[in-house]
Protein backbone atom coordinates (compact mmCIF):
# COMPACT_ATOMS: atom_id res chain seq x y z
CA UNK A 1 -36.97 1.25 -67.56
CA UNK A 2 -38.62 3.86 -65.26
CA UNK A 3 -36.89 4.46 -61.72
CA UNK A 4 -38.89 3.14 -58.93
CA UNK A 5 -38.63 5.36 -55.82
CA UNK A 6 -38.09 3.25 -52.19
CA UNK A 7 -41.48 4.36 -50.85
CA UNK A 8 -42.85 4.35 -47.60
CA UNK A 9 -41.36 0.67 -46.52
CA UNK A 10 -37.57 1.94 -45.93
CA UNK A 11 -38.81 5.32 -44.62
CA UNK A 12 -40.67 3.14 -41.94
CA UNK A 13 -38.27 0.50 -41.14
CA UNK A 14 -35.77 3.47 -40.76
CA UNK A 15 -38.52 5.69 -38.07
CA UNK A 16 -38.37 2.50 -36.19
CA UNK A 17 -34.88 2.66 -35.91
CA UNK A 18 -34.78 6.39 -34.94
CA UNK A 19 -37.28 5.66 -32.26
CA UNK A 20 -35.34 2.86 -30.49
CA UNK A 21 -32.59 5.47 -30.86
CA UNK A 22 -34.22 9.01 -29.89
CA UNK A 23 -32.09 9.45 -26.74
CA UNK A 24 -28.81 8.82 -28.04
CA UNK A 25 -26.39 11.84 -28.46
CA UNK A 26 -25.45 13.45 -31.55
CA UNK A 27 -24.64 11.69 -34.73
CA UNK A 28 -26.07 8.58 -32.71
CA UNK A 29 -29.83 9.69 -32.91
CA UNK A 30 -29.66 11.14 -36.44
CA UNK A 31 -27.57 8.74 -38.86
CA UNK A 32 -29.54 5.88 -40.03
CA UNK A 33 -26.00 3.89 -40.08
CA UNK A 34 -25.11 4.70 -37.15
CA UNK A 35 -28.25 4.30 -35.58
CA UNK A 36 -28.08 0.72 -36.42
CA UNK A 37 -24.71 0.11 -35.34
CA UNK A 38 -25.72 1.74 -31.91
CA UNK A 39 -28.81 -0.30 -31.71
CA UNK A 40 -27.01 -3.70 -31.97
CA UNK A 41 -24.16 -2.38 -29.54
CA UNK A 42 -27.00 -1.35 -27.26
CA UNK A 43 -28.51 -4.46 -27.40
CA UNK A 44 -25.32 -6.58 -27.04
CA UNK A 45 -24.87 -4.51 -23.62
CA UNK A 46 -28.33 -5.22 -22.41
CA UNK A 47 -27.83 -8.72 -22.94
CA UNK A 48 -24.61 -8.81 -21.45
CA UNK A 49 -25.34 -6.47 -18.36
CA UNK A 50 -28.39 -8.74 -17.70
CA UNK A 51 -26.12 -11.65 -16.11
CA UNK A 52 -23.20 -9.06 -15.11
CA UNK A 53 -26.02 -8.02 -12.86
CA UNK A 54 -27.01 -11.46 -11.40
CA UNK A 55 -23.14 -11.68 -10.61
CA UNK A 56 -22.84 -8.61 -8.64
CA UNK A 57 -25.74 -9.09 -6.39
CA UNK A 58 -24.95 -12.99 -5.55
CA UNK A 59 -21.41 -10.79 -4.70
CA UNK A 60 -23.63 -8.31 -2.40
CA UNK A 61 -25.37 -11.41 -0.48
CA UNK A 62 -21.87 -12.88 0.03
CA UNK A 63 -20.39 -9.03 1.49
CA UNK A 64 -23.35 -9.02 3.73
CA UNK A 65 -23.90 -12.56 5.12
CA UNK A 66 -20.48 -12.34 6.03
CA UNK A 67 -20.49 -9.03 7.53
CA UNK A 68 -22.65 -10.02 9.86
CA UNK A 69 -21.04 -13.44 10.63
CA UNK A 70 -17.98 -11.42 11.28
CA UNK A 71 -19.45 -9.08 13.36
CA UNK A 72 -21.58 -11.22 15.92
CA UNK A 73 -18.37 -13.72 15.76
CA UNK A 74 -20.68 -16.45 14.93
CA UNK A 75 -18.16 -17.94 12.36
CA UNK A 76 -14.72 -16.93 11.72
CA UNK A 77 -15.71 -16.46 7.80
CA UNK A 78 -18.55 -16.93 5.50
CA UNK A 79 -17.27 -20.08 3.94
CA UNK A 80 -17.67 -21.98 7.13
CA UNK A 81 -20.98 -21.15 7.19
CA UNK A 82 -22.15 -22.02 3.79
CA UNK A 83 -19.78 -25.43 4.33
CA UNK A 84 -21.44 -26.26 7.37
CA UNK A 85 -25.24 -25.86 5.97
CA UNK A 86 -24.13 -28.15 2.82
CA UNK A 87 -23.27 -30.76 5.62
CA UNK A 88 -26.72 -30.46 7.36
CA UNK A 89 -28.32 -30.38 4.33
CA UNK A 90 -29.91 -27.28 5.38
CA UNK A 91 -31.14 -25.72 1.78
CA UNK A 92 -31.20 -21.65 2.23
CA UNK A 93 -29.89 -19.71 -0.89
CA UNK A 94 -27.57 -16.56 -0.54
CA UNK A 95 -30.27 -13.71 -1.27
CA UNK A 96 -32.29 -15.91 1.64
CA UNK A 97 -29.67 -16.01 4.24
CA UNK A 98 -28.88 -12.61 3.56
CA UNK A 99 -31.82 -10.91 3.85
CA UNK A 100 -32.29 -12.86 7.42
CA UNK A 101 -28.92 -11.12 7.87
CA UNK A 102 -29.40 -8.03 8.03
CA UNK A 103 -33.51 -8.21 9.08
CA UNK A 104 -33.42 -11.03 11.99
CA UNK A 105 -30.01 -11.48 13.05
CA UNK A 106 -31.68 -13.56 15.80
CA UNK A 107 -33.06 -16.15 13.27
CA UNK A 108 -29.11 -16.39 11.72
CA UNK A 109 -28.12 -16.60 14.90
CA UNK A 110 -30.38 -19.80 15.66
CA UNK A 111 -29.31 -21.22 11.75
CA UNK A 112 -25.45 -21.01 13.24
CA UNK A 113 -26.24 -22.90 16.50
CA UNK A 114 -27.98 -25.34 14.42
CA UNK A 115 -25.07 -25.99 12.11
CA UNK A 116 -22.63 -25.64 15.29
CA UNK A 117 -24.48 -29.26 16.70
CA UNK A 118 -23.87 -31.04 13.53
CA UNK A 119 -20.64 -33.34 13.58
């Protein structure tokens, strides 16, 4: 039986792979074994970055709401705060509350008193 060359199919699913993998260093842009191993290890990171960085920003509106709670004494700590509008069933989510932070502390500063009636 004659040998059948791998034509043009591998050579193309293997391009593809380079592509993905053009700005990778060294061995990493070149191998087509490595390539793939790099490809699924980049896209396990992407994947796994994507809710790391959901995590660290909920983190930054926590720093910064109570940053400012701190500093204009309105509360002694964040946690009061966010207690306090779960009581009054006043619904304003942490990327919300801190963006009124650090834009309108006067409008925080009216959310606090508000909270501050409620018994």
């Amino acid at each position: 039986m004659t040998r059948i060359k791998r034509g043009y199919i591998a050579r193309r699913r293997r391009t593809k792979i380079r592509l993905f993998a053009s700005s990778f260093q060294g061995a990493h842009s070149r191998l087509s074994r490595t390539i793939a191993q790099q490809k699924i290890r980049a896209l396990v990171s992407a994947h796994q970055d994507r809710s790391r960085k959901k995590r660290e920003f909920r983190r930054l509106w926590i720093t910064r709401i109570n940053a400012v709670i701190r500093a204009y004494k309105l509360y002694n700590s964040y946690s009061r705060l966010i207690h306090k509008l779960y009581q009054g069933q006043l619904l304003l989510n942490r990327k919300i509350l801190a963006q009124i932070a650090i834009l309108n502390k006067n409008c925080l500063y009216m959310i606090c008193n508000e909270t501050l009636k409620l018994k």
